[in-house]
N, C-alpha and C. Protein backbone atom coordinates (compact mmCIF):
# COMPACT_ATOMS: atom_id res chain seq x y z
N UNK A 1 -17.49 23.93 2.92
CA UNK A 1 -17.47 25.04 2.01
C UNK A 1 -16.44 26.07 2.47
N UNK A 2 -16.25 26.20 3.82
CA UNK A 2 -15.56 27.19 4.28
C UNK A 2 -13.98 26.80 3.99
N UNK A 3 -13.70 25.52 3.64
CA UNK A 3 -12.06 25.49 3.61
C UNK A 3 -12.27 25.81 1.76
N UNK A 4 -13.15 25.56 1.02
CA UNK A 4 -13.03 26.22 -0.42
C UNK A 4 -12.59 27.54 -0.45
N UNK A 5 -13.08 28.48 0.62
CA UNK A 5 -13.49 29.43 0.40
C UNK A 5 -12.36 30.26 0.99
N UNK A 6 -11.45 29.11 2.24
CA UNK A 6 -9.98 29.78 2.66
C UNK A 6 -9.22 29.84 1.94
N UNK A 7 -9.37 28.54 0.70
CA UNK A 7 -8.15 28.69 -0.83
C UNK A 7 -8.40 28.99 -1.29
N UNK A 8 -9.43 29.63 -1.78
CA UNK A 8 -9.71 30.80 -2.78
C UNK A 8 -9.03 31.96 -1.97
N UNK A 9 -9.34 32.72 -0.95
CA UNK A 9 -8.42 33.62 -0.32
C UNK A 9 -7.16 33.58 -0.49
N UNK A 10 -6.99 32.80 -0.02
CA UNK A 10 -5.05 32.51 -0.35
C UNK A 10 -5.05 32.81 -1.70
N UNK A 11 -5.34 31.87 -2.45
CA UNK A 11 -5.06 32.34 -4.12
C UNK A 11 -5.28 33.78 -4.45
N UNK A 12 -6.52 34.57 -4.39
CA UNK A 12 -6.69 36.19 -4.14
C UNK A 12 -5.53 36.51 -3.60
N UNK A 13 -5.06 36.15 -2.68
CA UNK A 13 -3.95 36.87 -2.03
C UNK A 13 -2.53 36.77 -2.72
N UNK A 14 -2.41 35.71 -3.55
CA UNK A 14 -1.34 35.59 -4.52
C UNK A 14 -0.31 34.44 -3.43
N UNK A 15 -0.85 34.02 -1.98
CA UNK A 15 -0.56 33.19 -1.56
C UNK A 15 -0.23 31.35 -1.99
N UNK A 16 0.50 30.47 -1.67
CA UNK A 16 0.63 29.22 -2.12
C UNK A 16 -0.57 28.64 -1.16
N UNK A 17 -1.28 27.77 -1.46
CA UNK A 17 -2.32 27.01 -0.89
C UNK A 17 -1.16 25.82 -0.31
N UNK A 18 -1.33 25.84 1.51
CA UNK A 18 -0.71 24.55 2.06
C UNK A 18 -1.40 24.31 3.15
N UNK A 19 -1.21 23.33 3.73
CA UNK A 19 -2.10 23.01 4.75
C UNK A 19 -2.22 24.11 5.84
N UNK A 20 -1.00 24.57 6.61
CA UNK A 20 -0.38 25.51 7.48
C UNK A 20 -1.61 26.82 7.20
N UNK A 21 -1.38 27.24 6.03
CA UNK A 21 -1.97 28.44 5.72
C UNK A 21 -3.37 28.42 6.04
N UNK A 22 -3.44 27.52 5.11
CA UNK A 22 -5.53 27.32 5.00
C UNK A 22 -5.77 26.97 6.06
N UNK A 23 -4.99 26.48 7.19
CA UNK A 23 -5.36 25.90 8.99
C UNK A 23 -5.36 27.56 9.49
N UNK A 24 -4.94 28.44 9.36
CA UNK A 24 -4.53 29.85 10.13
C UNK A 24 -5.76 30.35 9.29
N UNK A 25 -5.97 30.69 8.16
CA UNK A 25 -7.02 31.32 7.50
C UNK A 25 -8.87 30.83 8.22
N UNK A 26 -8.73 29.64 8.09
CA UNK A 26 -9.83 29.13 9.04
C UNK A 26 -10.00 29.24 10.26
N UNK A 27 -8.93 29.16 11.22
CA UNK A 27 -9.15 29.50 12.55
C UNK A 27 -9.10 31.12 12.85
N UNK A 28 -8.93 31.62 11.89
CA UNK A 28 -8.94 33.13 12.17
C UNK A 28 -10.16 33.89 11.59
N UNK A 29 -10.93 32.76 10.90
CA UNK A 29 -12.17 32.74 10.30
C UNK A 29 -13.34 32.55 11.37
N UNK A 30 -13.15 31.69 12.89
CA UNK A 30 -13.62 30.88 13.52
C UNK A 30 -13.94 29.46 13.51
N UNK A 31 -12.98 28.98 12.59
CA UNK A 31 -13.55 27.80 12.34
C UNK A 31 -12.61 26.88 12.96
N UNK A 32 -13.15 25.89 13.50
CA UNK A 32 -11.83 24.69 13.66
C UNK A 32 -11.78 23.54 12.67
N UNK A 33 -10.87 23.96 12.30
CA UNK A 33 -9.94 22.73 11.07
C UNK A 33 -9.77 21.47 11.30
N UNK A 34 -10.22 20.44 10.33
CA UNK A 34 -9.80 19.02 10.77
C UNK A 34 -8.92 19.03 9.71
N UNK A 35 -7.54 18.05 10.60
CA UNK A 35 -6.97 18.01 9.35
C UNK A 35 -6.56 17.21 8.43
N UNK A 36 -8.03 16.14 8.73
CA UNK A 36 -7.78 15.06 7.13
C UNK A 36 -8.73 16.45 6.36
N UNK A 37 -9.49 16.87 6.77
CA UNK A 37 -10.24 17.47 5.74
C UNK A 37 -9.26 18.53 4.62
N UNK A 38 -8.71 19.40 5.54
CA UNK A 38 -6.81 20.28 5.06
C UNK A 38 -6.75 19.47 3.76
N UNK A 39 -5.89 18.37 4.35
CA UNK A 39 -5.14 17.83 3.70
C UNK A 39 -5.74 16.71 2.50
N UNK A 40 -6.94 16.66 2.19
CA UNK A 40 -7.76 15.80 1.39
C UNK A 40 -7.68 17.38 0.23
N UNK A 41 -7.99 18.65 1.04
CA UNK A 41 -8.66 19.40 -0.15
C UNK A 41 -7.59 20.19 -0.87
N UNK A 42 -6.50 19.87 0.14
CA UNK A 42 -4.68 20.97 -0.40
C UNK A 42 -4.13 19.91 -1.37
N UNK A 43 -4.24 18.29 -1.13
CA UNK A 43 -3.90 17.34 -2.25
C UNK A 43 -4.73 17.58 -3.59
N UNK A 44 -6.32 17.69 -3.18
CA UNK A 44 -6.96 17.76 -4.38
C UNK A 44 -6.50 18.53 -5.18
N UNK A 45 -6.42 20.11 -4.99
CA UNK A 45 -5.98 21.38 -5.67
C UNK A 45 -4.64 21.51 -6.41
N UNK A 46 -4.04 20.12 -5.88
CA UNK A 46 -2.76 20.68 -6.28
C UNK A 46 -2.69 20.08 -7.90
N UNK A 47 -2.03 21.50 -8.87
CA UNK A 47 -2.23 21.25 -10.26
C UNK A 47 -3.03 21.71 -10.86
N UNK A 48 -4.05 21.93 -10.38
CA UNK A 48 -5.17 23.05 -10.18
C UNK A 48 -5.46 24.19 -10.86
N UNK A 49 -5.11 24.70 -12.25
CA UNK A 49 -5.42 26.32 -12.58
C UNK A 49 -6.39 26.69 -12.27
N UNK A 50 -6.49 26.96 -10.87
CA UNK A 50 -7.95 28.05 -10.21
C UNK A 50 -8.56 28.95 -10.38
N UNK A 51 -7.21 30.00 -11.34
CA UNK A 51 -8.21 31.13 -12.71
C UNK A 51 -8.55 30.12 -13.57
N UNK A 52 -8.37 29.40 -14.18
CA UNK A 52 -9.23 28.64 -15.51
C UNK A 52 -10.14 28.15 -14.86
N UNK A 53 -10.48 27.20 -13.92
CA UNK A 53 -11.59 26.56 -13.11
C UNK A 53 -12.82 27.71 -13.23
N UNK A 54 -12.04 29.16 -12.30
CA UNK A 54 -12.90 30.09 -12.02
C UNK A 54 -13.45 30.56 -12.96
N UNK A 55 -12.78 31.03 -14.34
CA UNK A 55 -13.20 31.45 -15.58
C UNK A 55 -14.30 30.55 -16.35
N UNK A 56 -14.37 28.99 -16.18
CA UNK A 56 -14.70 27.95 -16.71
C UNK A 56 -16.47 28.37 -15.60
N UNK A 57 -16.18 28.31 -14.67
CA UNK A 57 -17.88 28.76 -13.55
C UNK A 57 -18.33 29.79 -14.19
N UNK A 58 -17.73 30.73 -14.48
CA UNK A 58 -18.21 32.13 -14.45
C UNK A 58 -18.75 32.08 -16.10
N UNK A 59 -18.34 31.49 -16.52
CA UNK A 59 -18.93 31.36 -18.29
C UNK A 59 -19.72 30.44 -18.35
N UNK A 60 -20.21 29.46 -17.45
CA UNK A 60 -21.28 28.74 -17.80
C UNK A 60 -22.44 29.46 -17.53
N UNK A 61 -23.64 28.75 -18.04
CA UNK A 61 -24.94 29.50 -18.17
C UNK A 61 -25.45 29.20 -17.17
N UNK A 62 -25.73 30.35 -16.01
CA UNK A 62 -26.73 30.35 -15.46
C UNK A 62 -28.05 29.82 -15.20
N UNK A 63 -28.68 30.65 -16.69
CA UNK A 63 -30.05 30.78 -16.68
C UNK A 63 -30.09 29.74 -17.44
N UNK A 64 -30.24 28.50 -18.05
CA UNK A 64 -30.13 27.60 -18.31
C UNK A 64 -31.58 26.60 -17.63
N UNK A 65 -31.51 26.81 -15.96
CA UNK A 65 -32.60 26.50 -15.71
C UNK A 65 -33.86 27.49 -15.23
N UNK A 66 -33.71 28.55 -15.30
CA UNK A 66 -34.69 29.57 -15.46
C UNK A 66 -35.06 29.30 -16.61
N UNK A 67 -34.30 29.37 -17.90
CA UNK A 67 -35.23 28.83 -19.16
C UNK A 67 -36.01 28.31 -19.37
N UNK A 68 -35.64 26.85 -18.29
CA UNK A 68 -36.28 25.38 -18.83
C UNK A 68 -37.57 25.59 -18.05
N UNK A 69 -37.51 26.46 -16.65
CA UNK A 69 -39.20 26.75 -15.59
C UNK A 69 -39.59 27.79 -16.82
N UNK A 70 -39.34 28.64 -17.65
CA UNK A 70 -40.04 29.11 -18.70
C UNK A 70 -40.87 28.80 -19.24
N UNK A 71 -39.80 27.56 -20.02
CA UNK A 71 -40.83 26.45 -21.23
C UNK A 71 -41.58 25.81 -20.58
N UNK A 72 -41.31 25.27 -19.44
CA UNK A 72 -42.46 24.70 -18.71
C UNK A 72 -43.77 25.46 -18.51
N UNK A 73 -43.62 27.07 -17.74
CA UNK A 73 -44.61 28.31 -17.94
C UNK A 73 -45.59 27.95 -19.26
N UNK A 74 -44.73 27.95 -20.36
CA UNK A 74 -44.91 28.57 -21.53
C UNK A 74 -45.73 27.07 -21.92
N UNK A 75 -45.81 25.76 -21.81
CA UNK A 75 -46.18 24.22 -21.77
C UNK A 75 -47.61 24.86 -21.59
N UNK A 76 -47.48 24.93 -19.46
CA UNK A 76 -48.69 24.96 -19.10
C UNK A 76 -49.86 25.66 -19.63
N UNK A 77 -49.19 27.06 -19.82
CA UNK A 77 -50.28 28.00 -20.64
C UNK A 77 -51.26 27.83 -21.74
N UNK A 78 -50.36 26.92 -22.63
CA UNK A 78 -50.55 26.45 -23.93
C UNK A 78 -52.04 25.44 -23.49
N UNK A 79 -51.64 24.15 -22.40
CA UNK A 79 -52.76 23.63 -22.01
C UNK A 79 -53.91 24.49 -22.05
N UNK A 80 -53.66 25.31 -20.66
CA UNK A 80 -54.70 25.95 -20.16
C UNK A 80 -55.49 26.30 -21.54
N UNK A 81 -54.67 27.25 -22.59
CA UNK A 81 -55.82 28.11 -23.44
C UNK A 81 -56.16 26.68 -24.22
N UNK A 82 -55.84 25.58 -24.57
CA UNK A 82 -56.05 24.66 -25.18
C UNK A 82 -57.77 24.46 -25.02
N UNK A 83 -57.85 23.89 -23.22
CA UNK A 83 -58.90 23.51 -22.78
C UNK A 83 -59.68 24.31 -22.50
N UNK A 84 -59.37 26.03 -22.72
CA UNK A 84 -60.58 27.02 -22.67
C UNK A 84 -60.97 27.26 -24.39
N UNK A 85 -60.10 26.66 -25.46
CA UNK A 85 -60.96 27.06 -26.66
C UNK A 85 -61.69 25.81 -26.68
N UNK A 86 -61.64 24.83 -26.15
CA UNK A 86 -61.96 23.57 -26.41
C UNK A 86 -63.55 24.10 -25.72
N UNK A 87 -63.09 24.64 -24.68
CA UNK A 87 -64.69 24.97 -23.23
C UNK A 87 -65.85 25.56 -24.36
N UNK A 88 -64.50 26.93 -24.96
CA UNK A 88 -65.48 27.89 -25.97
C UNK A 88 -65.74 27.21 -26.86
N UNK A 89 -65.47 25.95 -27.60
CA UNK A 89 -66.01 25.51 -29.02
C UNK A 89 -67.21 24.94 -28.67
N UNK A 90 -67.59 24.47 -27.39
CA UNK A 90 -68.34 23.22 -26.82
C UNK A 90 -69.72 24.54 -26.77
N UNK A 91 -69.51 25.40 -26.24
CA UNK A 91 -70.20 26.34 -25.77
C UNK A 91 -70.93 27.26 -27.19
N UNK A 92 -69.87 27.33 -27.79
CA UNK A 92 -70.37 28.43 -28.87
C UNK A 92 -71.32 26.96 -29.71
N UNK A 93 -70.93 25.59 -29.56
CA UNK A 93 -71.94 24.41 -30.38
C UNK A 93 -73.05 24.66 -29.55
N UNK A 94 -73.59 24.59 -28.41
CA UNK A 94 -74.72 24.64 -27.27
C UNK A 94 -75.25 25.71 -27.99
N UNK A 95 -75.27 27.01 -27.65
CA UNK A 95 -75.42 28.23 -28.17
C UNK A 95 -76.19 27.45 -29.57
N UNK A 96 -75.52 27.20 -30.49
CA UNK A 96 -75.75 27.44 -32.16
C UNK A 96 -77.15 26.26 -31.80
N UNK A 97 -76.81 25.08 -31.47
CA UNK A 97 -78.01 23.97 -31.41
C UNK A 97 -79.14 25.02 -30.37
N UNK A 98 -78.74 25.60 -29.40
CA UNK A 98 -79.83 26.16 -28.96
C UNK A 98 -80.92 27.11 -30.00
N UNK A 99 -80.00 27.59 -30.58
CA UNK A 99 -80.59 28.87 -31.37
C UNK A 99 -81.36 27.77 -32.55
N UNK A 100 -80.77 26.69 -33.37
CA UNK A 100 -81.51 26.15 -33.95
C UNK A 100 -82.98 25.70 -33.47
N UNK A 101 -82.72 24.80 -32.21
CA UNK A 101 -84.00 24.47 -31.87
C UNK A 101 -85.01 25.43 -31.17
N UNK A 102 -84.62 26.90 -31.08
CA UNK A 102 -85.60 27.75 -30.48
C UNK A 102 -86.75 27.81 -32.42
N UNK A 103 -85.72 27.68 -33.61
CA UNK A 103 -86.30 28.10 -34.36
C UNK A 103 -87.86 26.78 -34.81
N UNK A 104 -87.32 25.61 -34.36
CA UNK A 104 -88.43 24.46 -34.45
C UNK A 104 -89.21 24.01 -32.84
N UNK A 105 -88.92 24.98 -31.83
CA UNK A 105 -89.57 24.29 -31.26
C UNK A 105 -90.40 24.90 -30.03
């Protein structure tokens, strides 16, 4: 994550992303650089519009899965009161047969 995070710097900085750079940005970061890793992630990038990428993250939806633990919320609840009117229908029948048979018996 940390060499993502040295070419994003560079780019902020209005810098060219090359191996050289992002090796100095990391070791001045504390990090020690391997450099197939450099050079796997300076090939990847290259061609790259990193404002459109970035713009393209920043506009997707978030909450997307906060929604979906919502509807799920919103699922369970539904159960729950399901099986408490179901408790109360069972209950308010007991009740009514009770009250009938107090009247015969």
């Amino acid at each position: 994550m940390e060499y993502v995070y040295g070419a994003l710097l560079l780019h902020s900085a209005g810098s060219e992303i090359d191996e050289e750079k992002l090796k100095k940005v990391l070791e001045e970061a504390g990090v020690k650089p391997d450099e197939s890793r450099l050079k796997a992630l300076v090939s990847s990038m290259k061609g790259v519009n990193i404002e459109e990428v970035i713009k393209n993250a920043a506009s997707m939806p978030a909450a997307a899965p906060a929604a979906q633990a919502k509807h799920e919320e919103k699922k369970e609840s539904k159960k729950k009161e399901e099986k408490k009117d179901e408790k109360e229908a069972a209950a308010s029948e007991e009740d009514a047969l009770a009250g009938l048979s107090s009247l015969f018996g």
